[in-house]
Protein backbone atom coordinates (compact mmCIF):
# COMPACT_ATOMS: atom_id res chain seq x y z
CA UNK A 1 0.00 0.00 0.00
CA UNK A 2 1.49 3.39 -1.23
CA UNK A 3 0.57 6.09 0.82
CA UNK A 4 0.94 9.62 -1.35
CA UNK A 5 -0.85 11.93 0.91
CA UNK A 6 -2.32 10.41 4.29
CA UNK A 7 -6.25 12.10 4.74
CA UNK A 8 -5.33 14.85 7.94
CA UNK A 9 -8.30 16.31 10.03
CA UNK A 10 -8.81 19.69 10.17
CA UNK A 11 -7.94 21.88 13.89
CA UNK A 12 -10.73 22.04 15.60
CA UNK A 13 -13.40 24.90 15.77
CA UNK A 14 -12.01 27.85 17.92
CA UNK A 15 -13.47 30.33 20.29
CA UNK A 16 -14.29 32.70 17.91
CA UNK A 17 -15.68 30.13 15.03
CA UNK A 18 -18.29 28.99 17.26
CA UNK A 19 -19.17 32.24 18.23
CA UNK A 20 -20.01 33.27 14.96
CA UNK A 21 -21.57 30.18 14.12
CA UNK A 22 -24.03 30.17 16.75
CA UNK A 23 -24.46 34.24 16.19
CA UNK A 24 -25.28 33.47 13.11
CA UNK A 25 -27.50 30.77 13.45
CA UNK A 26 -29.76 31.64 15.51
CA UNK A 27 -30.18 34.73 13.80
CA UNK A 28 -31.36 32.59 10.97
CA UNK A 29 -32.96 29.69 13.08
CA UNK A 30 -36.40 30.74 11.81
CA UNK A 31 -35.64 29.95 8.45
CA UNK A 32 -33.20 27.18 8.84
CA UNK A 33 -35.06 25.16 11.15
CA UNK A 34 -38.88 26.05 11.07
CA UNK A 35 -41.71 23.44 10.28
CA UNK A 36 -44.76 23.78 9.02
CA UNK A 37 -45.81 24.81 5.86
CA UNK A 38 -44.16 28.30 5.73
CA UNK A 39 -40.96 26.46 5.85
CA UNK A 40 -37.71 27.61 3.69
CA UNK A 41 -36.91 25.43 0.55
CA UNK A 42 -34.09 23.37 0.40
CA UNK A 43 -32.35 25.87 -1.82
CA UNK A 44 -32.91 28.87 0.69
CA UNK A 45 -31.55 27.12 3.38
CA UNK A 46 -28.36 26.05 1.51
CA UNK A 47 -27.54 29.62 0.67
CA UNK A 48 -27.87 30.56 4.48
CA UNK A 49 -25.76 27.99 5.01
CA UNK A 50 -23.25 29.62 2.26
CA UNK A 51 -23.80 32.77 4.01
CA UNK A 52 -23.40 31.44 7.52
CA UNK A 53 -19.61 29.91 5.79
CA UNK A 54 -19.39 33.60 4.74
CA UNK A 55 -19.47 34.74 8.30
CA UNK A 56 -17.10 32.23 9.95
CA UNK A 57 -14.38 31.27 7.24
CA UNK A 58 -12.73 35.06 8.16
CA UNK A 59 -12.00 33.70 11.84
CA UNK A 60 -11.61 29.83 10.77
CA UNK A 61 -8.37 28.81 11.74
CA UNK A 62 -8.85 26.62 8.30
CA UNK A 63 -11.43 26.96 5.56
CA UNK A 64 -14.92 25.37 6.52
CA UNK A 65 -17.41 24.21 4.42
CA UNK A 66 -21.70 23.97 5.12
CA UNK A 67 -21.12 20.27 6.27
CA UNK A 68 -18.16 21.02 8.76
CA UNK A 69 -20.80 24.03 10.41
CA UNK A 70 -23.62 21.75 9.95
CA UNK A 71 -21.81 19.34 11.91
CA UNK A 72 -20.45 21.58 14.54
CA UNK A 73 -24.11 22.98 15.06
CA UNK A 74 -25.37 19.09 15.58
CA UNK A 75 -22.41 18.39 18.05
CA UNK A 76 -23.03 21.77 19.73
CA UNK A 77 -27.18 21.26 20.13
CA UNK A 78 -26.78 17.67 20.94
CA UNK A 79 -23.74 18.45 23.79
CA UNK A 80 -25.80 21.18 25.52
CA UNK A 81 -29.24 19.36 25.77
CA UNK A 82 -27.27 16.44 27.68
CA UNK A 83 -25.56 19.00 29.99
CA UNK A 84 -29.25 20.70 30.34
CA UNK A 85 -30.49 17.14 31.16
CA UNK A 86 -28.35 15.57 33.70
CA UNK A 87 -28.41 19.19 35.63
CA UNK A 88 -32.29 19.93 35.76
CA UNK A 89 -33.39 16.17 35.65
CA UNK A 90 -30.79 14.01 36.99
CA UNK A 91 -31.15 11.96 33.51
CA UNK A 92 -27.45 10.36 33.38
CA UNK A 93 -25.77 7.64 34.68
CA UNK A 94 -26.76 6.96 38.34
CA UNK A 95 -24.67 8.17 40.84
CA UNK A 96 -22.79 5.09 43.59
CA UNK A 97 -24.57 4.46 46.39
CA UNK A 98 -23.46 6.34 49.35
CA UNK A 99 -21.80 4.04 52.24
């Protein structure tokens, strides 16, 4: 097996990345996210996706693309509502019993 140029991962999203990425997201949450029938096309939401790239490539510490953010948005939302849930519902693993 030749190896010409091993795949690297990118640096991970910095302080000021995800700042702008959520900034910018939830300024456009209504049309990225809403259901219903008032929803955005498929083609709306990619270009606020573009735009959103537009926003946080400037600050990147690499270039990003929609499915790096996309990504970083799913890992962000998904990361917070289990910290929300073991603090306000005790959802978790259960703690050892006390001797």
């Amino acid at each position: 097996m030749a190896e010409d140029s091993p795949k690297r991962r990118k640096a991970n999203f910095n302080e000021a990345e995800t700042e702008v990425l959520i900034e910018q997201v939830l300024k456009h949450e209504q049309l990225l996210f809403a259901a219903g029938p008032g929803r955005a096309s498929a083609g709306q939401k990619r270009k606020v996706w573009e735009l959103i790239r537009h926003k946080v490539n400037p600050v990147a510490a690499c270039p990003r693309d929609v499915e790096d953010l996309k990504k970083r948005w799913r890992d962000l939302k998904r990361r917070d509502r289990s910290k929300l849930c073991r603090l306000s519902q005790g959802c978790g693993p259960p703690a050892p019993p006390a001797l």
